[in-house]
Protein backbone atom coordinates (compact mmCIF):
# COMPACT_ATOMS: atom_id res chain seq x y z
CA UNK A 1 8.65 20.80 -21.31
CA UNK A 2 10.42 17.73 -20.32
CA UNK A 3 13.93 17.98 -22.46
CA UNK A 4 15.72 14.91 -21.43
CA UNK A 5 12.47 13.01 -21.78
CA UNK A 6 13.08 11.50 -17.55
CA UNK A 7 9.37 12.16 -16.99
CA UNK A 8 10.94 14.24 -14.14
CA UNK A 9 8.11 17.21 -12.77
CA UNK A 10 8.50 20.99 -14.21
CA UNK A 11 6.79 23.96 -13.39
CA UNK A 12 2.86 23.07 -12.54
CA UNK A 13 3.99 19.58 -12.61
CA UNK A 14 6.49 19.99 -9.70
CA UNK A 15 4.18 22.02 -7.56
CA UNK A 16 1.46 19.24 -7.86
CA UNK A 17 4.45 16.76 -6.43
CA UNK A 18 5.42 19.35 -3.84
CA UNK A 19 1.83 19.09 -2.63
CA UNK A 20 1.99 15.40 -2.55
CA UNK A 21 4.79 15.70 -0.75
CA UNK A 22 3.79 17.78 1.97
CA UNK A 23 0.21 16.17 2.38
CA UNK A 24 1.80 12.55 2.92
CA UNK A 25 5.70 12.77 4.08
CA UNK A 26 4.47 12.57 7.73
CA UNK A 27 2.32 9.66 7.04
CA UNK A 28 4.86 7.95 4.96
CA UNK A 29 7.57 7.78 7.78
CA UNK A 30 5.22 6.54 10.26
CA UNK A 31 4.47 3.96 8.15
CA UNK A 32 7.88 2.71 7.53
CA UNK A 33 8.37 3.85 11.44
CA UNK A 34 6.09 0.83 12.33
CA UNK A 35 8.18 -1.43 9.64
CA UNK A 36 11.48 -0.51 10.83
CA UNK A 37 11.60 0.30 14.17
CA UNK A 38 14.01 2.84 13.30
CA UNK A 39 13.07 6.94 12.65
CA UNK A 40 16.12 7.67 10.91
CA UNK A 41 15.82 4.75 8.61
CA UNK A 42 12.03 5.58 8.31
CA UNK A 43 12.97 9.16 7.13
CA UNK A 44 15.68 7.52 4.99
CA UNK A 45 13.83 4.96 3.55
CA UNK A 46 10.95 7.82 3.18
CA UNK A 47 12.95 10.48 0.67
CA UNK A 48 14.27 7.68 -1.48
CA UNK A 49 10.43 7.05 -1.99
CA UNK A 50 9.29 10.12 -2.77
CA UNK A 51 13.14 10.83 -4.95
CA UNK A 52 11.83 7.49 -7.11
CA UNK A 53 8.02 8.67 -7.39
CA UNK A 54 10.03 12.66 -8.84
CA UNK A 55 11.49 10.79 -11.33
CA UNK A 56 8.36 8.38 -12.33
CA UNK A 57 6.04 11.98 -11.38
CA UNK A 58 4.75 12.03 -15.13
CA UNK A 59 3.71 8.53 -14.81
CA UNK A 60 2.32 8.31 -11.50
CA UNK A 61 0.29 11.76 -11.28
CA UNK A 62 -1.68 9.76 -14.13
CA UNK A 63 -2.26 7.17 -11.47
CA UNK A 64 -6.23 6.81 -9.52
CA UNK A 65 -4.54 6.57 -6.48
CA UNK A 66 -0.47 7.78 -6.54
CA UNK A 67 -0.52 7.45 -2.64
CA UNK A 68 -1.08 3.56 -2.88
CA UNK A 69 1.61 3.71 -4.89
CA UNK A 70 4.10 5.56 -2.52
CA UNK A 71 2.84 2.65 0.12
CA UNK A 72 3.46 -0.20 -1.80
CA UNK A 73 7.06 1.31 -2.63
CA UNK A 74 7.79 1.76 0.97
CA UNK A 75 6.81 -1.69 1.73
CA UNK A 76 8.87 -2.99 -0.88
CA UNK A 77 11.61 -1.03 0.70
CA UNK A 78 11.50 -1.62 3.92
CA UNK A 79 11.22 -5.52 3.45
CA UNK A 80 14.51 -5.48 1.46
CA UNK A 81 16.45 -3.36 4.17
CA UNK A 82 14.61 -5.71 7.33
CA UNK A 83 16.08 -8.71 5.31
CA UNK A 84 19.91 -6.83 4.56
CA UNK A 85 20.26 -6.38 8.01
CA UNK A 86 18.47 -9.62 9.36
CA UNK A 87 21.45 -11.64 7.12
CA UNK A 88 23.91 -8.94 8.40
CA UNK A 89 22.62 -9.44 11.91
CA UNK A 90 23.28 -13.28 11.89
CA UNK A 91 26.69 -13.00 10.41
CA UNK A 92 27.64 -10.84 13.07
CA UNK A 93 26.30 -13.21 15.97
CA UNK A 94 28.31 -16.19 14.04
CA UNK A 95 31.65 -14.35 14.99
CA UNK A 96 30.47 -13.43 18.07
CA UNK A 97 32.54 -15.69 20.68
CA UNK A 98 29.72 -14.80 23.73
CA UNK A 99 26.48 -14.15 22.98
CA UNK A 100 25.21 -11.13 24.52
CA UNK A 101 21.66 -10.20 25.00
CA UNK A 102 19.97 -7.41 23.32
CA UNK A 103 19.55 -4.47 25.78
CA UNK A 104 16.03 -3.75 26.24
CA UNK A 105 14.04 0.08 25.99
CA UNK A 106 13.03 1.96 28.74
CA UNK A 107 9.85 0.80 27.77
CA UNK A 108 7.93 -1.46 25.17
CA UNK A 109 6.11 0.13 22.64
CA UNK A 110 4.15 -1.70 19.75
CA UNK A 111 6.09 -0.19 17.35
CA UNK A 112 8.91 -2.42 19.59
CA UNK A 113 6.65 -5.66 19.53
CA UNK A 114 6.10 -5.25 15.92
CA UNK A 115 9.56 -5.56 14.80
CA UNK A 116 9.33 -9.42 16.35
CA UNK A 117 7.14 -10.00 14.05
CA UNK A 118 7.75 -11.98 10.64
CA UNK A 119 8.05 -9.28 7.98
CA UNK A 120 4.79 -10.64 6.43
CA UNK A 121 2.94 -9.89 9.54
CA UNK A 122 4.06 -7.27 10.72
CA UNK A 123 3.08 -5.83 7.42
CA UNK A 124 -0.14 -6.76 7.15
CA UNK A 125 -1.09 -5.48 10.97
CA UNK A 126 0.76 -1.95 9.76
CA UNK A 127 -0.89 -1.39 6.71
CA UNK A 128 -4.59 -2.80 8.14
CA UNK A 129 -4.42 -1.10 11.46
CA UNK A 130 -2.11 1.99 11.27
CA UNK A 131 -2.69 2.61 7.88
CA UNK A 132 -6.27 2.00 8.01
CA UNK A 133 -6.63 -0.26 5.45
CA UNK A 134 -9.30 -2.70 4.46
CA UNK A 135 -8.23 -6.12 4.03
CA UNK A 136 -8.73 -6.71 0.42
CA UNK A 137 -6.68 -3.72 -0.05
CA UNK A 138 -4.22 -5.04 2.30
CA UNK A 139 -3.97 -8.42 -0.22
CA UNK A 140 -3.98 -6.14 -3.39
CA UNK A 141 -1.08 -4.29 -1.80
CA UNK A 142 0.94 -7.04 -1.05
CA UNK A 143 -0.26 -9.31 -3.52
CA UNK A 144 -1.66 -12.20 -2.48
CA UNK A 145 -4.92 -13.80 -1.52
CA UNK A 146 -7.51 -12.39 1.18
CA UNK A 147 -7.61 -15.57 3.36
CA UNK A 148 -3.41 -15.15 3.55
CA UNK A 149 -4.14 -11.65 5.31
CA UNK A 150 -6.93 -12.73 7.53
CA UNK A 151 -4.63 -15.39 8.25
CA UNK A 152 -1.08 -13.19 8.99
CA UNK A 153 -3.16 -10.66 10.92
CA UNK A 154 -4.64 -13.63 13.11
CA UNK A 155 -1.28 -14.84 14.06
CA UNK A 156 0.25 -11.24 14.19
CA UNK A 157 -2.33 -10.16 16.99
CA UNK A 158 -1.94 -12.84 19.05
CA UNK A 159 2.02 -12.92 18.79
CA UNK A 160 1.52 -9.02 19.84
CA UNK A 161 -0.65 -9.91 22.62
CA UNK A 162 1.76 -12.25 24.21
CA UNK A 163 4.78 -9.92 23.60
CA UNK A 164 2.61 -6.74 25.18
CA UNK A 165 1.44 -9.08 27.86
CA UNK A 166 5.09 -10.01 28.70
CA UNK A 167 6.48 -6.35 28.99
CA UNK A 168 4.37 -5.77 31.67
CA UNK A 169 1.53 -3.79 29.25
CA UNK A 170 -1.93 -4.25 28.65
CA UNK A 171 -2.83 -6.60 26.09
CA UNK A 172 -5.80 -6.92 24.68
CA UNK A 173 -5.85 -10.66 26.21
CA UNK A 174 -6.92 -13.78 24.17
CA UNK A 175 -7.24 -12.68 20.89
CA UNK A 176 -9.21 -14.57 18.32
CA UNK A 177 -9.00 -15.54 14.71
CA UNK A 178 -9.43 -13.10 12.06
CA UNK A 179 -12.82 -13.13 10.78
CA UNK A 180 -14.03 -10.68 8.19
CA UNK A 181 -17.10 -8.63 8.87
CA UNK A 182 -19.56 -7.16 6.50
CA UNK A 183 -17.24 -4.32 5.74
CA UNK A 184 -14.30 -6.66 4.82
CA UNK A 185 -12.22 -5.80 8.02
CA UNK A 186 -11.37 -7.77 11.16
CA UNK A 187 -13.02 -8.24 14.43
CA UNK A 188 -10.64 -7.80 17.37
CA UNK A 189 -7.73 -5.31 18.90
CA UNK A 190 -4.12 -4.22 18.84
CA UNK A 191 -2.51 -2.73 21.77
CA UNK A 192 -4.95 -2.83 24.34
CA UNK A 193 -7.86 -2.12 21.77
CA UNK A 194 -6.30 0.95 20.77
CA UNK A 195 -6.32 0.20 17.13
CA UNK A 196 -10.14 -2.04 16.61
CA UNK A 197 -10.59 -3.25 13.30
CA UNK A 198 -14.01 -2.53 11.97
């Protein structure tokens, strides 16, 4: 039973989350990882997802696909905190008096390069080649039209290959524009063709 009607998980219900839970957590806060280029805000930003899909559970076990769902929440979260701290950030350097560089990592990693990257972007090369994602369900995630993906991932590559390049690691070099093969993904690399779209 569900006595104060929340649609929160019981019994067989909560063990079905609780599965959920363990099967995706991990893959959830590498996600946001990628977004945020922060683990403790990943992990942060990860429970809050997983506290709003326990109190939806009713609702979203009915779902075909309750993972896509736990994406496109993340997403949604982590572009609202990556804007609250970009507006923070440039209040900050406005009472700064000397402006100080940023220190730099020990060493550049794309999760690093990524967060250069607009937040359209960078989301669109996370979700398509982390996440694995074709590119219509890339522009179903986020909403908007095929040709706008093709297009962010085109300009996110090659903004990643000039960033990698500059740190000194290998880049996968001149990087082309995103054209969609037979299968709906992209043709060309990320990181040194580490991640190849296919």
């Amino acid at each position: 039973m569900d006595p104060d009607g929340s649609g929160a998980p019981v019994d067989a219900d909560a063990r079905a989350f609780d599965t959920l839970y363990q099967a995706h957590y991990g893959d959830l806060v590498a996600l946001l990882h990628a977004l945020t280029d922060d683990l403790g805000d990943a992990q942060d930003l990860a429970q809050d997802v997983f506290c709003r899909a326990w109190q939806r559970w009713r609702v979203i076990a009915g779902y075909d696909d309750p993972v896509a769902w736990l994406r496109r929440v993340a997403v949604n979260l982590a572009t609202s905190r990556f804007r609250r701290r970009r507006t923070a950030d440039r209040h900050l350097a406005r009472q700064q008096v000397e402006v100080v560089p940023a220190l730099q990592p020990d060493h550049v990693a794309l999760v690093a390069a990524l967060r250069t990257l607009p937040v359209n972007q960078r989301t669109a090369v996370v979700l398509h080649y982390l996440v694995d994602l074709p590119v219509a369900d890339v522009a179903q995630e986020l909403g908007v039209p095929v040709g706008t993906v093709k297009a962010w991932l085109s300009r996110g590559r090659a903004a990643l290959a000039s960033r990698l390049d500059e740190a000194g690691r290998p880049g996968p070099g001149a990087v082309g524009p995103a054209d969609a093969g037979p299968t709906g993904r992209t043709s060309g690399t990320v990181d040194g063709g580490r991640a190849a779209t296919r």
